[in-house]
N, C-alpha and C. Protein backbone atom coordinates (compact mmCIF):
# COMPACT_ATOMS: atom_id res chain seq x y z
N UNK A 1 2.68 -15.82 32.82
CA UNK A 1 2.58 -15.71 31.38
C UNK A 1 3.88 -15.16 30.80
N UNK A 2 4.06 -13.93 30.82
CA UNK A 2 5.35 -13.01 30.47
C UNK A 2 6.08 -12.29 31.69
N UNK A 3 5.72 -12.76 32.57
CA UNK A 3 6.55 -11.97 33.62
C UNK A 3 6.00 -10.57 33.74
N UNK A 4 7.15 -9.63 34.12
CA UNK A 4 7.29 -8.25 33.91
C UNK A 4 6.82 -7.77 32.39
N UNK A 5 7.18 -8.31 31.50
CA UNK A 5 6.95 -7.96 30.41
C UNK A 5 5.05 -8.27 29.56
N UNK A 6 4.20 -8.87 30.69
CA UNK A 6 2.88 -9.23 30.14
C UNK A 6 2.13 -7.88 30.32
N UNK A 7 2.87 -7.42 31.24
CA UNK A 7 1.70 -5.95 31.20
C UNK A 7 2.02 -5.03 29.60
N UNK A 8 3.00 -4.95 29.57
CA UNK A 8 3.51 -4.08 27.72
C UNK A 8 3.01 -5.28 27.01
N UNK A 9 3.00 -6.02 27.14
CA UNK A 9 2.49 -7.42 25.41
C UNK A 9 0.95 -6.61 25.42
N UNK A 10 0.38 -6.85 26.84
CA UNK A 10 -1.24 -6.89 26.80
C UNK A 10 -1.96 -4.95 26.34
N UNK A 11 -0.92 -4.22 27.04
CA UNK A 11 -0.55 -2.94 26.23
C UNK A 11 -0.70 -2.86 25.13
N UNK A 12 0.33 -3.53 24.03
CA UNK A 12 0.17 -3.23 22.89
C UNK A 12 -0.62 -4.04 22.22
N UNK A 13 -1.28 -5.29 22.13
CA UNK A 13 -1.88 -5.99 21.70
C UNK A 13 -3.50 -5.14 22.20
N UNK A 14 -3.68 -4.35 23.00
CA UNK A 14 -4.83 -3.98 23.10
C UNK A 14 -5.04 -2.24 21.96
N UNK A 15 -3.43 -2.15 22.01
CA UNK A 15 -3.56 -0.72 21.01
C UNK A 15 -3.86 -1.14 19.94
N UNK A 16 -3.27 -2.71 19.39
CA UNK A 16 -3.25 -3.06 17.68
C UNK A 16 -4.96 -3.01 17.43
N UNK A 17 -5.57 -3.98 18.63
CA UNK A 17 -6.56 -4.02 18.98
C UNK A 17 -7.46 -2.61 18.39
N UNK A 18 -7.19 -1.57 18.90
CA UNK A 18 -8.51 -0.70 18.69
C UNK A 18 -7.95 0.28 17.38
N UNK A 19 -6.86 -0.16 17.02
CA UNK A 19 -6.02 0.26 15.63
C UNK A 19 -7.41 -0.37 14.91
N UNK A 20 -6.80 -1.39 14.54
CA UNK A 20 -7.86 -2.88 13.82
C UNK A 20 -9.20 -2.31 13.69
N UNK A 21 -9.53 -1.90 14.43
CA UNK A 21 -11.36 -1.49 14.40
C UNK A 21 -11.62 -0.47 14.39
N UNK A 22 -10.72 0.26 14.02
CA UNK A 22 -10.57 1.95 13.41
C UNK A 22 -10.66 1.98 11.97
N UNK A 23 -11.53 2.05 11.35
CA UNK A 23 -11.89 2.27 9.69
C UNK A 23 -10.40 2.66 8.83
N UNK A 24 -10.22 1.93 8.29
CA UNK A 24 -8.97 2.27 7.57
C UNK A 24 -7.79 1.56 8.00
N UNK A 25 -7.49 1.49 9.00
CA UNK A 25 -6.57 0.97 10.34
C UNK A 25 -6.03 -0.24 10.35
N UNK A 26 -6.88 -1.48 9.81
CA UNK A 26 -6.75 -2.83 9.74
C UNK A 26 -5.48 -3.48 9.31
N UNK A 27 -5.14 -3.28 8.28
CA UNK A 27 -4.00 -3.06 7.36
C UNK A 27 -2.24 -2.78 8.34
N UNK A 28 -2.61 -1.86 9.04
CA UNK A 28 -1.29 -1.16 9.76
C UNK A 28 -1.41 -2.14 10.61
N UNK A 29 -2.24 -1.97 11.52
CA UNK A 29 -2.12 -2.88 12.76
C UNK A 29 -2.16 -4.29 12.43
N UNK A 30 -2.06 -5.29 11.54
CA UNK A 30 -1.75 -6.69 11.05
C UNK A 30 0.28 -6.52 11.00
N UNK A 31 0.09 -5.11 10.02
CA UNK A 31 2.02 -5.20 9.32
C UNK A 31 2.57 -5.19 11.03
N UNK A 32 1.96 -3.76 12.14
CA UNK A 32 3.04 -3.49 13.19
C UNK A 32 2.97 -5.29 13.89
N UNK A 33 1.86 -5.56 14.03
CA UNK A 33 1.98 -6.95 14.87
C UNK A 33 3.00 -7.91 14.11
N UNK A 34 2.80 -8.06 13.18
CA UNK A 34 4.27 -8.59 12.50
C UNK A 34 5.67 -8.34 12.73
N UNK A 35 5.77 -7.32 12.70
CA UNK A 35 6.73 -6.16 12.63
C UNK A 35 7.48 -6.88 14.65
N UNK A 36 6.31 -6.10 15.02
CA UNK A 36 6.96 -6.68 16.54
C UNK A 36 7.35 -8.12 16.98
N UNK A 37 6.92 -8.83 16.13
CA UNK A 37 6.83 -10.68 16.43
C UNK A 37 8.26 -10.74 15.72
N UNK A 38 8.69 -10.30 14.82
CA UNK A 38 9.56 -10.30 13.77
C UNK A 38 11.13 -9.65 14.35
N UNK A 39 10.87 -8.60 15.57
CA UNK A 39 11.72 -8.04 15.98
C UNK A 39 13.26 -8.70 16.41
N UNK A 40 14.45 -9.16 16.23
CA UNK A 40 15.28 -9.85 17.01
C UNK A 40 15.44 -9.19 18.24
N UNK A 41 15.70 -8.26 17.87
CA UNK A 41 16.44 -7.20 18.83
C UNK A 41 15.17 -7.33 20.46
N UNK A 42 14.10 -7.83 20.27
CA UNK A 42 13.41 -8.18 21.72
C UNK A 42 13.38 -9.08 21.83
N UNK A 43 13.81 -10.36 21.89
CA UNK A 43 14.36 -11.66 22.11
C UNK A 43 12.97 -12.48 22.30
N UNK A 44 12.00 -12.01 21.44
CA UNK A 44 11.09 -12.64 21.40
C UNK A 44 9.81 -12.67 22.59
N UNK A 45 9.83 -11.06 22.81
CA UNK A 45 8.55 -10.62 24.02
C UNK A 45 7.72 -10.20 23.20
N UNK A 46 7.42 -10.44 22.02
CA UNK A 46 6.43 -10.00 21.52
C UNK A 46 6.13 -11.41 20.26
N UNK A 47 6.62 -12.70 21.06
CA UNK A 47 5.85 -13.51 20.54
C UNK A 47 4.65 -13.57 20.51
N UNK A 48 3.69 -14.09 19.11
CA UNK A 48 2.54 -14.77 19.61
C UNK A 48 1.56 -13.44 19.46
N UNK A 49 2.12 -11.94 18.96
CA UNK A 49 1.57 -11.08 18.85
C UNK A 49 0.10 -10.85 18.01
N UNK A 50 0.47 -11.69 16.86
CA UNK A 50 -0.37 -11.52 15.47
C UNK A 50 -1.52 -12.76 16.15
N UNK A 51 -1.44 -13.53 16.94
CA UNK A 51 -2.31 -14.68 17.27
C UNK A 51 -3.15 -13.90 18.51
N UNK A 52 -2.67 -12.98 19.24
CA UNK A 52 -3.12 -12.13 21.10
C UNK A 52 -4.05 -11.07 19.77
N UNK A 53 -3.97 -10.74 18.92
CA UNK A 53 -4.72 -9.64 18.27
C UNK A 53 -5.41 -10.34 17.84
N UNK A 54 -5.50 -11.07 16.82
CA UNK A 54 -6.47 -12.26 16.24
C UNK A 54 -7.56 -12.72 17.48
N UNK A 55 -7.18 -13.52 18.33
CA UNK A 55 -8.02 -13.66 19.10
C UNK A 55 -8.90 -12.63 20.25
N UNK A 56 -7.91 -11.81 20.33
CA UNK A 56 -9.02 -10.72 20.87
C UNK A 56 -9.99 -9.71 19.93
N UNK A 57 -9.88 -9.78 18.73
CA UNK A 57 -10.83 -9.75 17.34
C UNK A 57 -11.73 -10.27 17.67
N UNK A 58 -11.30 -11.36 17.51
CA UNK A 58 -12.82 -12.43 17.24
C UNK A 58 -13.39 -12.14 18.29
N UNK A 59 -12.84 -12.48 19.79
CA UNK A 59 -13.59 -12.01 20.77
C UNK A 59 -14.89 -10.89 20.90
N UNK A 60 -14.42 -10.16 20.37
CA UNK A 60 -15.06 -9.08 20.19
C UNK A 60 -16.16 -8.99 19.12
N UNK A 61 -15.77 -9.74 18.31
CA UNK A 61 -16.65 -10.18 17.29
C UNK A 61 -16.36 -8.94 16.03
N UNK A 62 -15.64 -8.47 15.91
CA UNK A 62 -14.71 -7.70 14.66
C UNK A 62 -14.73 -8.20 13.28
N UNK A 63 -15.34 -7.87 12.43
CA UNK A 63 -14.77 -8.36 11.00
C UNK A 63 -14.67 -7.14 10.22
N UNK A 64 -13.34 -6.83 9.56
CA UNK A 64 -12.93 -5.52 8.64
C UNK A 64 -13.95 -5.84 7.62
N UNK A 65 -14.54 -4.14 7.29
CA UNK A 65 -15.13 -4.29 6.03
C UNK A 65 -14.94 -5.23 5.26
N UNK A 66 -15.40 -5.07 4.05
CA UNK A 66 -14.95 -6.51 3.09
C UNK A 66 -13.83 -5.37 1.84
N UNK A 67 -13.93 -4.15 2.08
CA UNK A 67 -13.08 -3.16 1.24
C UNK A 67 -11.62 -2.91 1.86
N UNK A 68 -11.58 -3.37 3.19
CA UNK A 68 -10.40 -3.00 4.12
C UNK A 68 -9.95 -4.75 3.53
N UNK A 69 -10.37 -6.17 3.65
CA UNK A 69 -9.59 -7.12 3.08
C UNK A 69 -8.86 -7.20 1.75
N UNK A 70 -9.20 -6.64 1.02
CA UNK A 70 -8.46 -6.26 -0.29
C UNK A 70 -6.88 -6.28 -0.20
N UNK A 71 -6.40 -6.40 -1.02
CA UNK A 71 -4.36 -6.07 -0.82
C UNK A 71 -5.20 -4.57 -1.31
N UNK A 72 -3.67 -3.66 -0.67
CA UNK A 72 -3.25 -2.60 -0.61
C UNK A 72 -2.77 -2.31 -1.66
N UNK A 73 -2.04 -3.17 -1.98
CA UNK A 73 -0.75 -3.07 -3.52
C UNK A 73 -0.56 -3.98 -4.57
């Protein structure tokens, strides 16, 4: 999959993970998964980030309040 580097993807995609389903939380953990996909400076080991959180959501069967979908700003 990622080499050396699948054990840290599956790491942090499991932190955004229980970020996400922490009341309030939803919000941050969408921007950092961005944030890391977005990074140059990691040459792209944290592709595919915002899609590894998404699908392990659903998995789980996760849906944010309907007060946490709102914009922020």
């Amino acid at each position: 999959m990622r080499g050396q580097g699948c054990n840290e993807f599956q790491k942090a995609r499991d932190w955004l993970v229980t970020l996400a389903m922490t009341p309030g939380w939803w919000h941050y953990s969408r921007e950092q998964a961005a944030q890391l996909e977005n990074d140059a400076q990691a040459a792209g080991a944290w592709a595919g980030m915002r899609e590894a959180v998404r699908a392990e959501l659903k998995a789980k069967g996760f849906r944010p309040p309907p007060a946490e979908l709102e914009p922020m700003w």
